[in-house]
N, C-alpha and C. Protein backbone atom coordinates (compact mmCIF):
# COMPACT_ATOMS: atom_id res chain seq x y z
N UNK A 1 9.36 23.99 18.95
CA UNK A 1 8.30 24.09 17.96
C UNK A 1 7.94 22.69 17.47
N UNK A 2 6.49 22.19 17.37
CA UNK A 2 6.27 21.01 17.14
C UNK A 2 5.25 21.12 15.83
N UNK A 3 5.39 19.87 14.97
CA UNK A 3 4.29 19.65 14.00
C UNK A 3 3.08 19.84 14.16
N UNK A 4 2.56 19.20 15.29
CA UNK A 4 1.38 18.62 15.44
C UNK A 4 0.52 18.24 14.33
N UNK A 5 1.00 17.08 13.86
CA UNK A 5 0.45 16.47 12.48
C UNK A 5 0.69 16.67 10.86
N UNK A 6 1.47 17.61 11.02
CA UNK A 6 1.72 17.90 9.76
C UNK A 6 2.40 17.26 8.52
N UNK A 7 3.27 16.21 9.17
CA UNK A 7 3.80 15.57 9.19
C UNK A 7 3.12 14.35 8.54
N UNK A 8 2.07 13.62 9.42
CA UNK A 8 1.19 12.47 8.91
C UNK A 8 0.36 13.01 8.08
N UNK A 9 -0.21 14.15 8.35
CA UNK A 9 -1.04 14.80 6.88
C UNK A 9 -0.38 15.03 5.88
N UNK A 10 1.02 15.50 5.38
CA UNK A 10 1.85 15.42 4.03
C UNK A 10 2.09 14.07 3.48
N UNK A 11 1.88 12.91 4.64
CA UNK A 11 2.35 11.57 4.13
C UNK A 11 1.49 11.16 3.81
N UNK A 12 0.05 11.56 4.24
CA UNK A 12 -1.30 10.40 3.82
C UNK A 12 -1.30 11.55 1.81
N UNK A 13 -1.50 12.50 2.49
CA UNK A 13 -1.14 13.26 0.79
C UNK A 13 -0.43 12.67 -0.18
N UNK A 14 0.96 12.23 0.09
CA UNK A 14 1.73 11.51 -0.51
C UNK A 14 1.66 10.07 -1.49
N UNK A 15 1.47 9.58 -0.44
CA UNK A 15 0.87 8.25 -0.74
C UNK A 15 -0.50 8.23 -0.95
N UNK A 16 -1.50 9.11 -1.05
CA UNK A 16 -2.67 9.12 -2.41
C UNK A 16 -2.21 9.51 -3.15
N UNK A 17 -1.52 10.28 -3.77
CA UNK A 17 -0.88 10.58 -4.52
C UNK A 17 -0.49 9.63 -5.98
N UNK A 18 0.76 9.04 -4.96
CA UNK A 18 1.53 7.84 -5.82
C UNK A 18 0.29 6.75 -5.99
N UNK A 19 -0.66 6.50 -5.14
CA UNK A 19 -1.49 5.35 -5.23
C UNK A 19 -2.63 6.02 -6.26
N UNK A 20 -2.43 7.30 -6.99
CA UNK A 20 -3.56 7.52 -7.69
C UNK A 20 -2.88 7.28 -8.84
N UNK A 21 -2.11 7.52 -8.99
CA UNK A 21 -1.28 7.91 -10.27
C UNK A 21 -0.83 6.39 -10.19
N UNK A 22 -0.45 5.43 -9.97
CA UNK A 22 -0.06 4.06 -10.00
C UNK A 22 -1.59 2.94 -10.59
N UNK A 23 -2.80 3.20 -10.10
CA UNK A 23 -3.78 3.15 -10.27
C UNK A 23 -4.20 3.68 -11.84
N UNK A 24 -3.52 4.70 -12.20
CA UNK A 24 -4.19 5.33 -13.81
C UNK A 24 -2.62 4.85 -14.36
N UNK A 25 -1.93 4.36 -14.15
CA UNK A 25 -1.13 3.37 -14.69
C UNK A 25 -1.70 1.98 -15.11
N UNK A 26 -2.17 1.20 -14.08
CA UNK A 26 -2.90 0.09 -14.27
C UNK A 26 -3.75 0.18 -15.04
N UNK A 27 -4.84 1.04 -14.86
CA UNK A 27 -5.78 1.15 -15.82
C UNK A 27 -5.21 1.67 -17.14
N UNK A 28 -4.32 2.39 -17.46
CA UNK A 28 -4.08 2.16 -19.19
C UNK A 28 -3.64 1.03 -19.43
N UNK A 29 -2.92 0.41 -18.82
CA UNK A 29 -2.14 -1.23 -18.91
C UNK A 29 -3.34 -1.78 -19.34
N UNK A 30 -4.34 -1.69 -18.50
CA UNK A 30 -5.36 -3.02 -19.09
C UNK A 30 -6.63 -2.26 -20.27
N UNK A 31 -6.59 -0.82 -20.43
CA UNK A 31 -7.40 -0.29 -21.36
C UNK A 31 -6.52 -0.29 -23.07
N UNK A 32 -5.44 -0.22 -22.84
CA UNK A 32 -4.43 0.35 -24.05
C UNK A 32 -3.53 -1.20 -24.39
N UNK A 33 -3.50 -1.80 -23.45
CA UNK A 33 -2.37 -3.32 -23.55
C UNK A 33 -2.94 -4.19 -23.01
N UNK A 34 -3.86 -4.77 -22.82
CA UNK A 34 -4.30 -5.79 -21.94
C UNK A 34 -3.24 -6.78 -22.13
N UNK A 35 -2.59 -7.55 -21.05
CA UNK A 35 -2.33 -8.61 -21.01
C UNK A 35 -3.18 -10.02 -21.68
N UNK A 36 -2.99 -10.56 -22.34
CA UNK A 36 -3.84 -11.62 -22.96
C UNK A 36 -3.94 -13.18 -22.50
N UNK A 37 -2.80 -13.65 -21.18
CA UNK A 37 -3.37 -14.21 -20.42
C UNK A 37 -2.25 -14.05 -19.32
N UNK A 38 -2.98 -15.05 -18.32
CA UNK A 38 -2.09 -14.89 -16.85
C UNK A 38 -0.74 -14.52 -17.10
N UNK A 39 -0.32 -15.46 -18.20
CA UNK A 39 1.55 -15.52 -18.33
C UNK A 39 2.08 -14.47 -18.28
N UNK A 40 1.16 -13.69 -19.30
CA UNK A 40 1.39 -12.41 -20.02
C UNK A 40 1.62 -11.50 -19.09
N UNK A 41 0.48 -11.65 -18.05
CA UNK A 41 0.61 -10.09 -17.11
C UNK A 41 1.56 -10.71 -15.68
N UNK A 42 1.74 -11.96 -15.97
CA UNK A 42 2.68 -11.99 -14.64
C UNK A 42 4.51 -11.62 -15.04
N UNK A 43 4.35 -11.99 -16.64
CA UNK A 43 5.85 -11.52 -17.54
C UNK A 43 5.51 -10.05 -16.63
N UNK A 44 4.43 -9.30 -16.99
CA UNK A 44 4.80 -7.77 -17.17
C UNK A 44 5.04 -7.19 -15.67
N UNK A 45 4.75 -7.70 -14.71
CA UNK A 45 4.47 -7.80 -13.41
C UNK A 45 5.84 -7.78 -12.86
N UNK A 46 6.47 -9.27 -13.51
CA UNK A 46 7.96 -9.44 -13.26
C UNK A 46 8.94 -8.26 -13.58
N UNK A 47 8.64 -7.08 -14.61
CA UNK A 47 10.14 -6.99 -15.31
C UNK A 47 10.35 -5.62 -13.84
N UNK A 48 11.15 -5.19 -13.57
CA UNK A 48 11.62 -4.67 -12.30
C UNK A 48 11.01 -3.53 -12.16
N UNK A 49 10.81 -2.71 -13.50
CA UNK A 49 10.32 -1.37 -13.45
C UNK A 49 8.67 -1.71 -12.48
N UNK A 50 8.05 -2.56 -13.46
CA UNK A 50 6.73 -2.92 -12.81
C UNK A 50 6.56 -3.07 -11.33
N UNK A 51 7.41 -3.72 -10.80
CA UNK A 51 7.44 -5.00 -9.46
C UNK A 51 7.96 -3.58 -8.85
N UNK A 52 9.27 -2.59 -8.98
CA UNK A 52 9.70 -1.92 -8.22
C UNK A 52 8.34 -1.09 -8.00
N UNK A 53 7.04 -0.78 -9.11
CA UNK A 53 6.36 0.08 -8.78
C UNK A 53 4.64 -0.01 -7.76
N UNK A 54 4.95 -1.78 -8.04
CA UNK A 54 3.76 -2.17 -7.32
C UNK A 54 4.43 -2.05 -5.64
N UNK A 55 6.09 -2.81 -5.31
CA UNK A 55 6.40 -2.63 -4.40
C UNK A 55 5.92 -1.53 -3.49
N UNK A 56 6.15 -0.19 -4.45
CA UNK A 56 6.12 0.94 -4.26
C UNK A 56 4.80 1.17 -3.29
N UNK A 57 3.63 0.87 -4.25
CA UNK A 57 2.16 1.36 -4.28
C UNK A 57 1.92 0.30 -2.85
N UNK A 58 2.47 -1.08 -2.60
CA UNK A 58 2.15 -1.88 -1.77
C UNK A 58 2.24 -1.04 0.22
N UNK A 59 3.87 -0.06 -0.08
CA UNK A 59 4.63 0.22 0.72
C UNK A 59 3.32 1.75 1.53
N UNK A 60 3.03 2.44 -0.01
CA UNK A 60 2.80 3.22 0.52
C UNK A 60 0.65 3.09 0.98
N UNK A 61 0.30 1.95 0.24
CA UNK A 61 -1.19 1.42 0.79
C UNK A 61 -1.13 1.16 1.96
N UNK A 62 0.18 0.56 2.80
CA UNK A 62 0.18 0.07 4.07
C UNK A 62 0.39 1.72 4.81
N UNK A 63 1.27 2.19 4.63
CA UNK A 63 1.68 3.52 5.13
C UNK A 63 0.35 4.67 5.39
N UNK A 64 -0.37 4.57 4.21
CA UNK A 64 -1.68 5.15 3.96
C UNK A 64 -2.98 4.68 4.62
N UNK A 65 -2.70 3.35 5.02
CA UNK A 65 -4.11 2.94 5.77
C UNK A 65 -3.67 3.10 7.24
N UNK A 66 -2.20 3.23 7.49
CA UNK A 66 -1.98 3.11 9.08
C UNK A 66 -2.39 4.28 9.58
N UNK A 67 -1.67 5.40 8.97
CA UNK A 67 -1.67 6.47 9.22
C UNK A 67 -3.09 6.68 9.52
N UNK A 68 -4.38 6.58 8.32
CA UNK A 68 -5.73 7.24 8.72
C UNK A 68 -6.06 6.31 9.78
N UNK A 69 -5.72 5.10 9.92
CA UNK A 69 -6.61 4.04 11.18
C UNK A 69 -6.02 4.58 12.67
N UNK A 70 -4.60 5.46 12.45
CA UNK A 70 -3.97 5.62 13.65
C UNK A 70 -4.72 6.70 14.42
N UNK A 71 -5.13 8.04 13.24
CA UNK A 71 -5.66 9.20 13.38
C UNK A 71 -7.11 8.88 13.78
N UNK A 72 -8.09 7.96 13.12
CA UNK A 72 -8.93 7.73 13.87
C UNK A 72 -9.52 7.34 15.12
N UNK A 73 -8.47 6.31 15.35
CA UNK A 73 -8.50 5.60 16.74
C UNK A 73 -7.77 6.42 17.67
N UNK A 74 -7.40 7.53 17.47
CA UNK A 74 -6.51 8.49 18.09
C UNK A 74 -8.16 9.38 18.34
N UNK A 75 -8.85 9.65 17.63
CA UNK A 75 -9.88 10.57 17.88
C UNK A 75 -11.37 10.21 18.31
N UNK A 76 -11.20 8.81 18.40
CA UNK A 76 -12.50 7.84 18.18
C UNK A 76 -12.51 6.98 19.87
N UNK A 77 -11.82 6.47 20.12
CA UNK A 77 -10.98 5.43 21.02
C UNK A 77 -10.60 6.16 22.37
N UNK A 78 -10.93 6.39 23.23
CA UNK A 78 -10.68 7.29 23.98
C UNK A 78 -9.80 6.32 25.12
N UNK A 79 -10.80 5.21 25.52
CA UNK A 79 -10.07 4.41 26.88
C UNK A 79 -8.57 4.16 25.65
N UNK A 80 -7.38 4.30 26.68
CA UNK A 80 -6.32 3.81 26.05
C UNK A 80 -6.10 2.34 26.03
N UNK A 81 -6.53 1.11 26.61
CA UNK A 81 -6.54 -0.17 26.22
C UNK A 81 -7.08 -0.54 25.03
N UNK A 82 -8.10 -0.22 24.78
CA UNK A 82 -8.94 -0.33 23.50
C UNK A 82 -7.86 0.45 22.18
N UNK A 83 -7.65 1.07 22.55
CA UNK A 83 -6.77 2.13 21.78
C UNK A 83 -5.73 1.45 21.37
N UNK A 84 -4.99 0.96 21.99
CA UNK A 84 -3.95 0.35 22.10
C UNK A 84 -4.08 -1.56 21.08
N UNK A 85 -5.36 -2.20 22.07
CA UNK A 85 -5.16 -3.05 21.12
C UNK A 85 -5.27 -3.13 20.16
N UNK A 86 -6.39 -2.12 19.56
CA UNK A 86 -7.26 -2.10 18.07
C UNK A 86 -5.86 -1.51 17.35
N UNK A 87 -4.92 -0.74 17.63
CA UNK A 87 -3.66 -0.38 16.64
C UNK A 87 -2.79 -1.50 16.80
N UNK A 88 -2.93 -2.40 17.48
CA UNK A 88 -1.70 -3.71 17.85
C UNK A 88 -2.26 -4.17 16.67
N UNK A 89 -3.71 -4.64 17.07
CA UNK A 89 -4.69 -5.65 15.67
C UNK A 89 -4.50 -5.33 14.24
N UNK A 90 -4.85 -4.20 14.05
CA UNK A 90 -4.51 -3.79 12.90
C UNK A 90 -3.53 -3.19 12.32
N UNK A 91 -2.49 -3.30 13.28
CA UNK A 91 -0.89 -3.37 12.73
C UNK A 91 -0.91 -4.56 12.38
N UNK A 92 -0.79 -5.75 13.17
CA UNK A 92 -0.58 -7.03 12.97
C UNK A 92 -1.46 -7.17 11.51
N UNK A 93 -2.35 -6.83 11.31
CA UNK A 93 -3.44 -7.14 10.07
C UNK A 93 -2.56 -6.91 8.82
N UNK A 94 -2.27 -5.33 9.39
CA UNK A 94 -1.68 -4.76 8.13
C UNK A 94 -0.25 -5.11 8.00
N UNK A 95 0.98 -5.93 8.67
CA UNK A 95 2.26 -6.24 8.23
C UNK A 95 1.49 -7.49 7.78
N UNK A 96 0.87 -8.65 8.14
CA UNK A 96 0.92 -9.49 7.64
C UNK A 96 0.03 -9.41 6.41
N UNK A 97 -0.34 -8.66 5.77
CA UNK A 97 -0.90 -8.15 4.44
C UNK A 97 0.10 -7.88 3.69
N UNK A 98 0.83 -6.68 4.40
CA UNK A 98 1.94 -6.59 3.25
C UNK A 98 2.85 -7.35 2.98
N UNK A 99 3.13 -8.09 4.06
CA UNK A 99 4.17 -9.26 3.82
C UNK A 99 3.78 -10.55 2.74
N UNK A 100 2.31 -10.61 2.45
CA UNK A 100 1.46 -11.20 1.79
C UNK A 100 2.09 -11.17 0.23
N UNK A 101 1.45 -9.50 0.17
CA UNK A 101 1.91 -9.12 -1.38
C UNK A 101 2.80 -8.74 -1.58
N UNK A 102 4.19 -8.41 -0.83
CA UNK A 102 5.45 -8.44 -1.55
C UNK A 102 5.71 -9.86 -1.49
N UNK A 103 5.36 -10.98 -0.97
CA UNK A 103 5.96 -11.92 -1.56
C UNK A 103 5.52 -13.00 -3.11
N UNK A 104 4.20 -12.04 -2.93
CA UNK A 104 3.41 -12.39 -4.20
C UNK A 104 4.16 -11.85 -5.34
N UNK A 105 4.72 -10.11 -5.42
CA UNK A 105 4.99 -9.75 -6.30
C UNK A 105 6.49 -10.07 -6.43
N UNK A 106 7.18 -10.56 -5.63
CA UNK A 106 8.36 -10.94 -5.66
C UNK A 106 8.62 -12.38 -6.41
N UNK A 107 7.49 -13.15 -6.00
CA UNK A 107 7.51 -14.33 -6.48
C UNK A 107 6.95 -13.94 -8.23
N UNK A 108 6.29 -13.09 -8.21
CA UNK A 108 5.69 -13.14 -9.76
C UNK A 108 7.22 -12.67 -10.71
N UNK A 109 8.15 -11.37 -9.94
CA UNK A 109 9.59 -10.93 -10.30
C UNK A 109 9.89 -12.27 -10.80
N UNK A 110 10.62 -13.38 -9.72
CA UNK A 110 11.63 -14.37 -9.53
C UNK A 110 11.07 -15.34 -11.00
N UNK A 111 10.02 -15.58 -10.87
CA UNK A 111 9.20 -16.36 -11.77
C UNK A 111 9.30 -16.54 -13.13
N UNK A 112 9.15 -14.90 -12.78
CA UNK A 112 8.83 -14.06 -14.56
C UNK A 112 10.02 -14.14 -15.51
């Protein structure tokens, strides 16, 4: 007995999910507390709860864009070379993105 997708469809669910609700986090942060300058929101950025939750939202934006770019080019992409590189490309796009901003938010942690 096999999934057939069910699997990547509970995860893209998932991770909108956490990325909606992480998102109406941010936005009360800056509607209800604004940070009042850089220092301020990179302090708040730093303290672990924060950083563990952007980590979070970072982990599952990458997880969330692979998944729909995989499903598309899975349905879109027919020759398998093309197929193949355009998910190499935009794997490569997308680790070196995320590797981007966890070291951003890590550095804002270490900093803070």
């Amino acid at each position: 007995m096999q999934n057939n997708g069910l699997k990547p469809w509970l995860l893209q669910r998932l991770t909108a999910l956490y990325l909606a609700v992480w998102a109406l986090v941010i936005l009360g942060k800056f509607l209800f507390a604004p940070p009042e300058s850089f220092a301020a929101w990179q302090g708040w950025v730093g303290t672990p709860l924060c950083a563990t939750g952007f980590l979070i939202a970072i982990l599952a934006l990458l997880g969330h864009a692979w998944i729909g770019l995989h499903e598309v080019f899975i349905d879109y992409l027919h020759d398998w070379r093309i197929r193949i590189s355009a998910l190499t490309l935009f794997g490569l796009l997308l680790l070196g993105s995320g590797l981007w901003l966890i070291r951003a938010v890590l550095s804002a942690t270490l900093l803070g």
